[in-house]
C-alpha atoms as a PDB file:
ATOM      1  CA  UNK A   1      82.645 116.687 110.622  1.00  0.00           C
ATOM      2  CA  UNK A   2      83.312 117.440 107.014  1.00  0.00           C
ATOM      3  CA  UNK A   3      84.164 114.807 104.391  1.00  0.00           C
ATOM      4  CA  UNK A   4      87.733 114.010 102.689  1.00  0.00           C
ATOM      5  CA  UNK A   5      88.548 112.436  99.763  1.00  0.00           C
ATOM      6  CA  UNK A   6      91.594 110.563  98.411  1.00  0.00           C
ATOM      7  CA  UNK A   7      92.131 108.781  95.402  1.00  0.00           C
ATOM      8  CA  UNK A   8      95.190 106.862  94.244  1.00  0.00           C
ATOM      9  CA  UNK A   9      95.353 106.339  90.977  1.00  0.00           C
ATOM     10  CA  UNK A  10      97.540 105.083  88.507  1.00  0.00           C
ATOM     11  CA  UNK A  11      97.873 108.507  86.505  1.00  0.00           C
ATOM     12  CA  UNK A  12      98.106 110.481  90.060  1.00  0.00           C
ATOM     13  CA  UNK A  13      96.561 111.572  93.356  1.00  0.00           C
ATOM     14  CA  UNK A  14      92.955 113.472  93.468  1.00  0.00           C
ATOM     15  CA  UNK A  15      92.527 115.108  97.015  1.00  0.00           C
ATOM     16  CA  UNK A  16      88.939 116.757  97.618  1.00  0.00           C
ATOM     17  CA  UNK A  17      87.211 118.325 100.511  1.00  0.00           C
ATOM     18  CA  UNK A  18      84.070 120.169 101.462  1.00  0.00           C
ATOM     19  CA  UNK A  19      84.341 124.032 103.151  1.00  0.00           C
ATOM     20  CA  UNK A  20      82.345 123.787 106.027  1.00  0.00           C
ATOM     21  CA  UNK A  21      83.189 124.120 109.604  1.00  0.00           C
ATOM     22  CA  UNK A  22      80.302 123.160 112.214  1.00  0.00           C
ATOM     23  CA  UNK A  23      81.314 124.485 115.632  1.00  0.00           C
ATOM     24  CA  UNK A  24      79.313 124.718 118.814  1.00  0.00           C
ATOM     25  CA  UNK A  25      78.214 127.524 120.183  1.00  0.00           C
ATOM     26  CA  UNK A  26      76.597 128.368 123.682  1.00  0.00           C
ATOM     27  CA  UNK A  27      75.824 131.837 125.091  1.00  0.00           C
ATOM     28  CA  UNK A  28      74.755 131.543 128.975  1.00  0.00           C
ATOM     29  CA  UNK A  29      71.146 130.665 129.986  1.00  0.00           C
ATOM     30  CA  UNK A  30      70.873 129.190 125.868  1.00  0.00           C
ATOM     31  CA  UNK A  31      71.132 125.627 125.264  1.00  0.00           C
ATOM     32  CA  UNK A  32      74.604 124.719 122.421  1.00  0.00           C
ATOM     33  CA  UNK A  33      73.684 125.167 119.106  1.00  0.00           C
ATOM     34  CA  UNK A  34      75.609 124.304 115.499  1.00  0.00           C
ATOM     35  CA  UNK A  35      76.655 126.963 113.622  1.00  0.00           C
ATOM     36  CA  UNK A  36      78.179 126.683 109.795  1.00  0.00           C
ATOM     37  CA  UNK A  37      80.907 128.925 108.507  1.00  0.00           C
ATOM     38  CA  UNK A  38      81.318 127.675 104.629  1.00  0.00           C
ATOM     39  CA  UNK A  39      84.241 129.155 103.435  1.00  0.00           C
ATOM     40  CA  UNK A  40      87.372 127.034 105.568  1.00  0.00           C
ATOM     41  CA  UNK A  41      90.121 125.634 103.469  1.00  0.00           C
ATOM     42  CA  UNK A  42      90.595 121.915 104.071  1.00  0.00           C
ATOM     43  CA  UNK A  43      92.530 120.801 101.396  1.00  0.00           C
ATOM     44  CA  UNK A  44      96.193 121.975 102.404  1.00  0.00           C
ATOM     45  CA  UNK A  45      98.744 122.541  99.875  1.00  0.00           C
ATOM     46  CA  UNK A  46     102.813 123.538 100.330  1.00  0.00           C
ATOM     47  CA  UNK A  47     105.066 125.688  98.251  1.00  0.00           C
ATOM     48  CA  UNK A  48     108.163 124.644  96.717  1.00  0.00           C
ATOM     49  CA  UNK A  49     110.109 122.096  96.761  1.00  0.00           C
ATOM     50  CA  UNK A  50     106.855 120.194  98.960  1.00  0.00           C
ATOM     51  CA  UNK A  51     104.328 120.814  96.059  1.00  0.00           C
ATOM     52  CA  UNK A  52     104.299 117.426  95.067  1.00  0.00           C
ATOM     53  CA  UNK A  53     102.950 116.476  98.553  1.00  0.00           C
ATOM     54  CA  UNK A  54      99.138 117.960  99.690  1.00  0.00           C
ATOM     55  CA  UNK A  55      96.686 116.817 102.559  1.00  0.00           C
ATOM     56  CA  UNK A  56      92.528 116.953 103.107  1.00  0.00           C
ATOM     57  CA  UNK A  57      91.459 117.054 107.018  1.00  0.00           C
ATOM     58  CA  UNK A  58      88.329 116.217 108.889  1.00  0.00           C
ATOM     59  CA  UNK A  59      87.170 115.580 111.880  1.00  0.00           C
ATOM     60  CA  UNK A  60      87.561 118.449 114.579  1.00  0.00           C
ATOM     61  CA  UNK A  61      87.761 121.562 112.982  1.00  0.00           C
ATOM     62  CA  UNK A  62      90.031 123.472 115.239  1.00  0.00           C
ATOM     63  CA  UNK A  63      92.880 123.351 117.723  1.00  0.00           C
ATOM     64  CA  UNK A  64      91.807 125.824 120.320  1.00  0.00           C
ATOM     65  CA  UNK A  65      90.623 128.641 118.168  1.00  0.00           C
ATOM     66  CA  UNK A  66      92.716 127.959 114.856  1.00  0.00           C
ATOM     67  CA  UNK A  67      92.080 125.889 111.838  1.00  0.00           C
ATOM     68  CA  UNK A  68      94.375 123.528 110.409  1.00  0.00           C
ATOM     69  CA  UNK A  69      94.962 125.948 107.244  1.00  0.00           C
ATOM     70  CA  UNK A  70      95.581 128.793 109.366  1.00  0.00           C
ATOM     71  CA  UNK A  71      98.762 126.869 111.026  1.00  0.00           C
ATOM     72  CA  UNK A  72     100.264 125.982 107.542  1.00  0.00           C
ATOM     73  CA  UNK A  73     102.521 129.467 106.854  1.00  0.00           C
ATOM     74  CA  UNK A  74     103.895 128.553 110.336  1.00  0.00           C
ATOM     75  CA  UNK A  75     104.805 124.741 109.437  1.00  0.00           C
ATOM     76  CA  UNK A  76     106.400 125.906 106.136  1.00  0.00           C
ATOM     77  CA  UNK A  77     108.628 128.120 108.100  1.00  0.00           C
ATOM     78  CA  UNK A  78     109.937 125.402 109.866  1.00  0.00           C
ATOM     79  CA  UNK A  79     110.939 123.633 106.099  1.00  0.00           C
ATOM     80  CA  UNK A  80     112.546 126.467 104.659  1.00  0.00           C
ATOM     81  CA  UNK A  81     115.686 124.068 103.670  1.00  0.00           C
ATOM     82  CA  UNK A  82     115.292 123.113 100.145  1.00  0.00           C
ATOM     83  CA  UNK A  83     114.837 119.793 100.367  1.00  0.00           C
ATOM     84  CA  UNK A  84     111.886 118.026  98.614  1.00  0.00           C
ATOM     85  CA  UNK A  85     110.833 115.523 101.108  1.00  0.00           C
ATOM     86  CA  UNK A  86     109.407 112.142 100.877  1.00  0.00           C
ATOM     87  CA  UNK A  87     105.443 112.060 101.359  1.00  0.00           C
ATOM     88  CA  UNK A  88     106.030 109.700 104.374  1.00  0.00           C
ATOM     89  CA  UNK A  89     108.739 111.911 106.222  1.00  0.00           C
ATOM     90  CA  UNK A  90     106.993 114.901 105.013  1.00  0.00           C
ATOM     91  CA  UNK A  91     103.511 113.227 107.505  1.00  0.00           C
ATOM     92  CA  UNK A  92     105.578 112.564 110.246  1.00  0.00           C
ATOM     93  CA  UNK A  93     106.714 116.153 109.941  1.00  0.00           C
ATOM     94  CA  UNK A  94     103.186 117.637 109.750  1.00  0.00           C
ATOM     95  CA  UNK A  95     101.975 115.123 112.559  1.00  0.00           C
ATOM     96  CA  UNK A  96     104.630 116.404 114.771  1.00  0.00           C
ATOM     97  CA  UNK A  97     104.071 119.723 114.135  1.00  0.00           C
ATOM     98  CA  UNK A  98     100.275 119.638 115.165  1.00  0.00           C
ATOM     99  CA  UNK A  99     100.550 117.535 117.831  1.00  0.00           C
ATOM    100  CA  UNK A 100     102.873 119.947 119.191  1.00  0.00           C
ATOM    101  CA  UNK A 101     100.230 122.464 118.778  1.00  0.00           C
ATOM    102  CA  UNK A 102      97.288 120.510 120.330  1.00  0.00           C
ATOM    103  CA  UNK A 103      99.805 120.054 123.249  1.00  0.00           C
ATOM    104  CA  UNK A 104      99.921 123.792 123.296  1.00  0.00           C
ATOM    105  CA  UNK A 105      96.274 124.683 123.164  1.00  0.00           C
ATOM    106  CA  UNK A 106      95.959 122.128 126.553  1.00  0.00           C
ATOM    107  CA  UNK A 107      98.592 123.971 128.237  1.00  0.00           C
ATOM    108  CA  UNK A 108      96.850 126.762 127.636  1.00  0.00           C
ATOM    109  CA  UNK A 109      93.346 125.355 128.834  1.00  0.00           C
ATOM    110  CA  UNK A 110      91.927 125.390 125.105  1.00  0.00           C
ATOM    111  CA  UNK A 111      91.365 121.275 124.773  1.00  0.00           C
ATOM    112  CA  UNK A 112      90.904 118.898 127.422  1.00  0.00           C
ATOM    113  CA  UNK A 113      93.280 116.589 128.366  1.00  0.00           C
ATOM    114  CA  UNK A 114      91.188 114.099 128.289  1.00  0.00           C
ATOM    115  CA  UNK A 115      89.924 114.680 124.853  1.00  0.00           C
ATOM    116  CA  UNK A 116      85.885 113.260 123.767  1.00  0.00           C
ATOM    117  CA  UNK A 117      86.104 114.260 120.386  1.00  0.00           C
ATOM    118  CA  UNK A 118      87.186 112.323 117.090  1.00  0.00           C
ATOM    119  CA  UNK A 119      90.126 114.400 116.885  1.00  0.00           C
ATOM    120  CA  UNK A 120      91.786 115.991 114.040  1.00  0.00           C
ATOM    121  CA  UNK A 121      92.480 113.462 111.197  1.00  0.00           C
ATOM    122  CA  UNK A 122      94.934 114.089 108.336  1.00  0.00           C
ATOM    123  CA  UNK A 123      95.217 112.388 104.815  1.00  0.00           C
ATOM    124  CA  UNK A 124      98.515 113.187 103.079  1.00  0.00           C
ATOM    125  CA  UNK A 125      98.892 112.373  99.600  1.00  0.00           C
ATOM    126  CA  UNK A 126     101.703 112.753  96.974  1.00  0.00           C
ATOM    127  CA  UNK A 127     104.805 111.421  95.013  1.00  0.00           C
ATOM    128  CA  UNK A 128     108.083 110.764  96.395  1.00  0.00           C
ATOM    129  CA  UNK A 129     111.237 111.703  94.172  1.00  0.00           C
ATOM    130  CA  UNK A 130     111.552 109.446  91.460  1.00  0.00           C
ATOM    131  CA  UNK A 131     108.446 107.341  92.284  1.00  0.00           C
ATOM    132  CA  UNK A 132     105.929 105.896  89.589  1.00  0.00           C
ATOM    133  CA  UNK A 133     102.869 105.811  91.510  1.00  0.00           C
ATOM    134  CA  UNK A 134     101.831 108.218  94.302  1.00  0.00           C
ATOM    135  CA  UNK A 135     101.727 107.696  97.842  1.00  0.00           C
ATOM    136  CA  UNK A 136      99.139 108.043 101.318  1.00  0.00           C
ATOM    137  CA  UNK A 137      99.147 108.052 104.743  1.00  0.00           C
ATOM    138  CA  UNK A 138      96.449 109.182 107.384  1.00  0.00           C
ATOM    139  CA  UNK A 139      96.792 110.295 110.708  1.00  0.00           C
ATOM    140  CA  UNK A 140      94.978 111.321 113.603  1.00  0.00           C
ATOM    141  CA  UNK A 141      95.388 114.074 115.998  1.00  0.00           C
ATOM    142  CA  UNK A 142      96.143 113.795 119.250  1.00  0.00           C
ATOM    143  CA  UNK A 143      94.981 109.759 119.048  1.00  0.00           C
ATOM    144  CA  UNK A 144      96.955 108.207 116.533  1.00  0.00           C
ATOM    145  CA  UNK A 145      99.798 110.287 115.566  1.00  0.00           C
ATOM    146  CA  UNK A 146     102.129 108.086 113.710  1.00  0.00           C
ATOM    147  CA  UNK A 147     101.308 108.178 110.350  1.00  0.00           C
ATOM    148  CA  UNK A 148      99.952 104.727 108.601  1.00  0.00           C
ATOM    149  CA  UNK A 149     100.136 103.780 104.699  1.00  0.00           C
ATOM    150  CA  UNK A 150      96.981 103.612 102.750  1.00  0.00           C
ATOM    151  CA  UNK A 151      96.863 101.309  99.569  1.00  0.00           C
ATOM    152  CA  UNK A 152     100.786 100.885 100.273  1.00  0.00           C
ATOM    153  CA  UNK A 153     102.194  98.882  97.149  1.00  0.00           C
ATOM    154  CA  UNK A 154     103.195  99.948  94.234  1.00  0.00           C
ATOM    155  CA  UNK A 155     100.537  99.219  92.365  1.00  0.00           C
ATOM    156  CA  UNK A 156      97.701  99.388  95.106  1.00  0.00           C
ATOM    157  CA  UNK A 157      95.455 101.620  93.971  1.00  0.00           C
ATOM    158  CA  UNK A 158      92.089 102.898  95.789  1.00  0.00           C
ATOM    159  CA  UNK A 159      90.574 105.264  98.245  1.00  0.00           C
ATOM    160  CA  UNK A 160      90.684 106.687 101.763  1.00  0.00           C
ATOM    161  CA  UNK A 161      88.125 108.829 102.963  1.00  0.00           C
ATOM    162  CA  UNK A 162      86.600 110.214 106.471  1.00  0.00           C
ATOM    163  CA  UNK A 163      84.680 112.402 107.822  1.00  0.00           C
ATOM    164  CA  UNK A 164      80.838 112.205 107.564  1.00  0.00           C
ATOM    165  CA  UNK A 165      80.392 108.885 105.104  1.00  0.00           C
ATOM    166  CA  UNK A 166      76.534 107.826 106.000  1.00  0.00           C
ATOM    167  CA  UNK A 167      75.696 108.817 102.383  1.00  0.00           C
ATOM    168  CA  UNK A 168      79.335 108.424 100.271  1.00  0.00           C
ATOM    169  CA  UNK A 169      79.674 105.122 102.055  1.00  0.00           C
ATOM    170  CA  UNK A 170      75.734 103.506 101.393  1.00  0.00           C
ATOM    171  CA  UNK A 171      76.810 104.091  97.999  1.00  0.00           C
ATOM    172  CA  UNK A 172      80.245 102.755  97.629  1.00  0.00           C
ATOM    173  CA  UNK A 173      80.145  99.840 100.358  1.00  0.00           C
ATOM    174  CA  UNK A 174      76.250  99.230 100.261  1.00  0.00           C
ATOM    175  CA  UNK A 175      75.865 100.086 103.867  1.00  0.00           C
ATOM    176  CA  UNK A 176      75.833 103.117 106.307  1.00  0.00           C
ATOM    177  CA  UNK A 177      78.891 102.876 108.811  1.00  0.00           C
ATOM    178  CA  UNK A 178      76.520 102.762 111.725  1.00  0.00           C
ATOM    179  CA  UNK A 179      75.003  99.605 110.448  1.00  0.00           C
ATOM    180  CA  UNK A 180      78.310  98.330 112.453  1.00  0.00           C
ATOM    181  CA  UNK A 181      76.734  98.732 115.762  1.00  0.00           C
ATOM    182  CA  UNK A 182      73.575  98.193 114.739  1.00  0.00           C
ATOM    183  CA  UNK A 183      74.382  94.532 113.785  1.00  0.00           C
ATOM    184  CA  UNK A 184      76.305  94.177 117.005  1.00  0.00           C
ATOM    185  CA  UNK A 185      74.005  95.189 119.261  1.00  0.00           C
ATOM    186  CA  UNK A 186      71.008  93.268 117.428  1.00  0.00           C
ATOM    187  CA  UNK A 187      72.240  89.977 116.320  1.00  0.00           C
ATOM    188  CA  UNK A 188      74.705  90.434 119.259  1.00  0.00           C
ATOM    189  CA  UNK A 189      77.296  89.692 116.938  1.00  0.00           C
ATOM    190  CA  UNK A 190      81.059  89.844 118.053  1.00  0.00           C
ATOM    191  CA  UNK A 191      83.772  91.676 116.122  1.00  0.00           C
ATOM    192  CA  UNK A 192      84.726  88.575 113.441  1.00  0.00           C
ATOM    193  CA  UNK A 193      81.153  87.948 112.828  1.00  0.00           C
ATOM    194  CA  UNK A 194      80.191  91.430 112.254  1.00  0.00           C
ATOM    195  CA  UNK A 195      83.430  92.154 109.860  1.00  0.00           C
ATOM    196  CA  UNK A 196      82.862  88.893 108.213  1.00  0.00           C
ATOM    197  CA  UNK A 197      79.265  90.218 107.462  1.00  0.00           C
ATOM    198  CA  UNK A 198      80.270  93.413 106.367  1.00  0.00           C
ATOM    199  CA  UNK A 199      82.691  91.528 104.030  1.00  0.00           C
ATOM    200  CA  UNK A 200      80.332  90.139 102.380  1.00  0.00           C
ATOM    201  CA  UNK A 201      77.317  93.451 102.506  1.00  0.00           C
ATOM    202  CA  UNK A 202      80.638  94.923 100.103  1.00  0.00           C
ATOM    203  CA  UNK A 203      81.167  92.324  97.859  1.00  0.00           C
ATOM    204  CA  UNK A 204      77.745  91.832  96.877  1.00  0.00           C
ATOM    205  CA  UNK A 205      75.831  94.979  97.578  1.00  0.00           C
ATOM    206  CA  UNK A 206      78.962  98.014  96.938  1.00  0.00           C
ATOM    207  CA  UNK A 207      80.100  99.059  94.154  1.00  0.00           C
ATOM    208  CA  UNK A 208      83.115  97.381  91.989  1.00  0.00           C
ATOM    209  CA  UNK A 209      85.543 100.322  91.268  1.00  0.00           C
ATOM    210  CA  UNK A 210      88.784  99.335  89.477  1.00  0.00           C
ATOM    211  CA  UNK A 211      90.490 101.689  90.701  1.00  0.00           C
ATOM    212  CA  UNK A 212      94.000 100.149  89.442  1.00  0.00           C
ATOM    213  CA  UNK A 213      92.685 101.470  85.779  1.00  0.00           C
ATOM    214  CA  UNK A 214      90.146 104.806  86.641  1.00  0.00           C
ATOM    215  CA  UNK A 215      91.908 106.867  84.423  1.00  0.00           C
ATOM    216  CA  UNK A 216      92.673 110.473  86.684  1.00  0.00           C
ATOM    217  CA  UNK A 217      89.644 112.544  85.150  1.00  0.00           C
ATOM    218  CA  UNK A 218      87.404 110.028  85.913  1.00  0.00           C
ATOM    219  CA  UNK A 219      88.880 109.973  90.079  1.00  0.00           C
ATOM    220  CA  UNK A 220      88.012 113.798  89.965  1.00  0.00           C
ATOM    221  CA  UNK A 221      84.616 112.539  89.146  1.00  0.00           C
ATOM    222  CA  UNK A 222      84.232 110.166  91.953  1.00  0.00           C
ATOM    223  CA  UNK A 223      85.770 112.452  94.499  1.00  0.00           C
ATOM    224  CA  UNK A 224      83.633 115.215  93.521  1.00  0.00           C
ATOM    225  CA  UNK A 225      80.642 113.287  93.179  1.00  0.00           C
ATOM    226  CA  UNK A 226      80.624 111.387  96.769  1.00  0.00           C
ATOM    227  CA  UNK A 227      80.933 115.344  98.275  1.00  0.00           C
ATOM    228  CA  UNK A 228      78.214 116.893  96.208  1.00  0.00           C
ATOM    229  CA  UNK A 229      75.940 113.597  96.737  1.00  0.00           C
ATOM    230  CA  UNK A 230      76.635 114.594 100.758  1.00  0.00           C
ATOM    231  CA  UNK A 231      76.309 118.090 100.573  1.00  0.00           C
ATOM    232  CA  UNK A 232      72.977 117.963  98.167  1.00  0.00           C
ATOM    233  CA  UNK A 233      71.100 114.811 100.156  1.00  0.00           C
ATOM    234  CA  UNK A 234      72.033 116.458 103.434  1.00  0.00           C
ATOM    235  CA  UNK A 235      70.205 119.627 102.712  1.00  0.00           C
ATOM    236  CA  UNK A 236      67.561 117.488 102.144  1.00  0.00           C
ATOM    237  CA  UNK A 237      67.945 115.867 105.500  1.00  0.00           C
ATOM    238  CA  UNK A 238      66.784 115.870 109.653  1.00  0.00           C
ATOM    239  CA  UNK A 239      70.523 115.740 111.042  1.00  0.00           C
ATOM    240  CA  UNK A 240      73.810 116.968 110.741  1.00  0.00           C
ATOM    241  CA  UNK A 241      74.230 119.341 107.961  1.00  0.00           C
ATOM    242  CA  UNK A 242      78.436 118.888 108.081  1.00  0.00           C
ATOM    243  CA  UNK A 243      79.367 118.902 104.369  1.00  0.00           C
ATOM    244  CA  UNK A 244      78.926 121.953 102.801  1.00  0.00           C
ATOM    245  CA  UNK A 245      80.397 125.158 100.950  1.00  0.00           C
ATOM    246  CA  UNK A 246      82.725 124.925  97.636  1.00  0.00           C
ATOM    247  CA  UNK A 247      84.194 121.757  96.878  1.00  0.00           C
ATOM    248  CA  UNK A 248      87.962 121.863  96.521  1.00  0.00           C
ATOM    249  CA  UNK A 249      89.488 119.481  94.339  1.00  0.00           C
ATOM    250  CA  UNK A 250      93.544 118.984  93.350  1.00  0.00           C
ATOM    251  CA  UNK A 251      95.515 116.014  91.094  1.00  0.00           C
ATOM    252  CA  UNK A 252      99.338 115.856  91.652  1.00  0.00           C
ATOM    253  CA  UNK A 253     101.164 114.022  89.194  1.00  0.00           C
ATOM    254  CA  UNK A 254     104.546 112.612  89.249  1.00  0.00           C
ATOM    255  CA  UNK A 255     105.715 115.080  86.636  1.00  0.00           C
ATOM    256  CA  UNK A 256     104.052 118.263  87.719  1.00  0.00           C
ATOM    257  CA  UNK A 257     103.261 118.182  91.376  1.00  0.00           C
ATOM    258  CA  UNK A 258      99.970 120.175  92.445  1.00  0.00           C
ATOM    259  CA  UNK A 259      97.205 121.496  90.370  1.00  0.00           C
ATOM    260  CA  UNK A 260      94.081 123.150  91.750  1.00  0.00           C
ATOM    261  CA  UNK A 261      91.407 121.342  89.154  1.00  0.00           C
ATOM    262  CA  UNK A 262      88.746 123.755  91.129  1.00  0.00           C
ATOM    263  CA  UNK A 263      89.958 126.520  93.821  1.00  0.00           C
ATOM    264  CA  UNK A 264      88.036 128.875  96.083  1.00  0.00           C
ATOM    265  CA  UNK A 265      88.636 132.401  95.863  1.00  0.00           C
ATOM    266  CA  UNK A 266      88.550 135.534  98.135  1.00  0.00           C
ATOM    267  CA  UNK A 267      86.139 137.913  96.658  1.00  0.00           C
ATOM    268  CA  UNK A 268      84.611 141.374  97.258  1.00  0.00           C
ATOM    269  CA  UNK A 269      80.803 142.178  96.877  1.00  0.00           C
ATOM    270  CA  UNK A 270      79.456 141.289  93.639  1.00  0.00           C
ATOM    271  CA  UNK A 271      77.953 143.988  92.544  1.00  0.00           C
ATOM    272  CA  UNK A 272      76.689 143.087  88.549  1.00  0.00           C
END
């Protein structure tokens, strides 16, 4: 499942993201099992002019047999005009692109057509030309495909985030996302009701971020903090070990673009 992270600040945009892929395995006459691979890159960055524009994903970690990352040289190649686009066109761009490619792995017999699973979800984050504060949108892959604004005003500042929240969101919100059901199906509560009540478990139980001041240091903090919380209490855990690996985390800034604040690297055998 993974966890993303994506802050908007007023100083700039912190993307973060976790490196581990859980995938399903089943050899005949065995029952499935999970298996980890740490080292996947889910924090997606372009080259030039599109460096002011990145994107975290969660969710399904492959379309067919391919990560997201591993697509990305073939979506630049399709950009390769010069033009720096706006974070909004440059989503719809990306959405199309991999819902053409989850169309391709059914026609192949990869996926479903009927597809179970959560999907592939998408947070894009950046600065449009000229803009003073950065911009977000989220999709989902192949379920909701046209891209929707996140904290869309000007000066509408906050987070979105996905993925596996049971811990990042008990400490933000003051409740576990599941507690949804669980006051649905207990105080057979209907949909006002239970939002109203989870209004409320947020105002007076979460924690008051003001985000609309968090200088951009201190939104590297938070995003890296509600990973490592995951990643460290789920070790600890019975369940779904999800989060995992290095933590990637990047700002972009309205007069520099992209920076990697911490980066994975490919390595050889450490031998000292």
């Amino acid at each position: 499942m993974s966890l993303g992270v994506v802050i908007k600040g007023p100083e700039g945009v912190v993307l973060a993201a976790d490196s581990r892929v859980t995938l399903v395995a089943q050899r005949e006459g065995n029952p499935p099992m999970a298996v980890n691979f740490d080292n996947a890159t889910k924090l997606l960055s372009f080259e030039q002019p599109n460096n002011f524009v990145a994107a975290v994903t969660y969710g399904d970690a492959v379309i067919g047999l391919r990560t997201a990352h591993s697509f990305i040289p073939e979506f630049e190649l399709a950009l390769k005009d010069g033009v720096r686009l706006k974070v909004g066109e440059f989503a719809k761009k990306l959405s199309a692109f991999f819902l053409e490619r989850w169309n391709e792995a059914i026609k192949n017999g990869q996926i479903p057509e009927v597809y179970p699973g959560p999907g592939m979800v998408f947070v894009v984050g950046g600065y449009d030309p000229d803009a003073a504060y950065g911009s977000v949108f989220l999709f989902r892959i192949p379920q909701e495909p046209e891209p929707s604004p996140r904290n869309p005003g000007e000066n509408d500042f906050g987070i979105t985030w996905g993925g596996q929240l049971e811990v990042g969101s008990r400490l933000i919100q003051g409740y576990d996302p599941a507690l949804i059901d669980v006051l649905r199906q207990t105080l057979n509560l209907d949909e006002q009701k239970t939002n109203e009540l989870l209004q409320q478990f947020r105002i007076r139980l979460g924690f008051q971020i003001p985000y609309q001041v968090l200088p951009l240091q201190d939104c590297v903090d938070l995003a890296t903090f509600l990973i490592r919380s995951t990643i460290t209490l789920q070790r600890l855990a019975v369940g779904l070990r999800g989060v995992g690996g290095p933590i990637e985390v990047a700002i972009i800034t309205r007069t520099r673009g992209l920076d990697y604040i911490q980066r994975k690297e490919i390595r050889g055998e450490d031998r000292t």
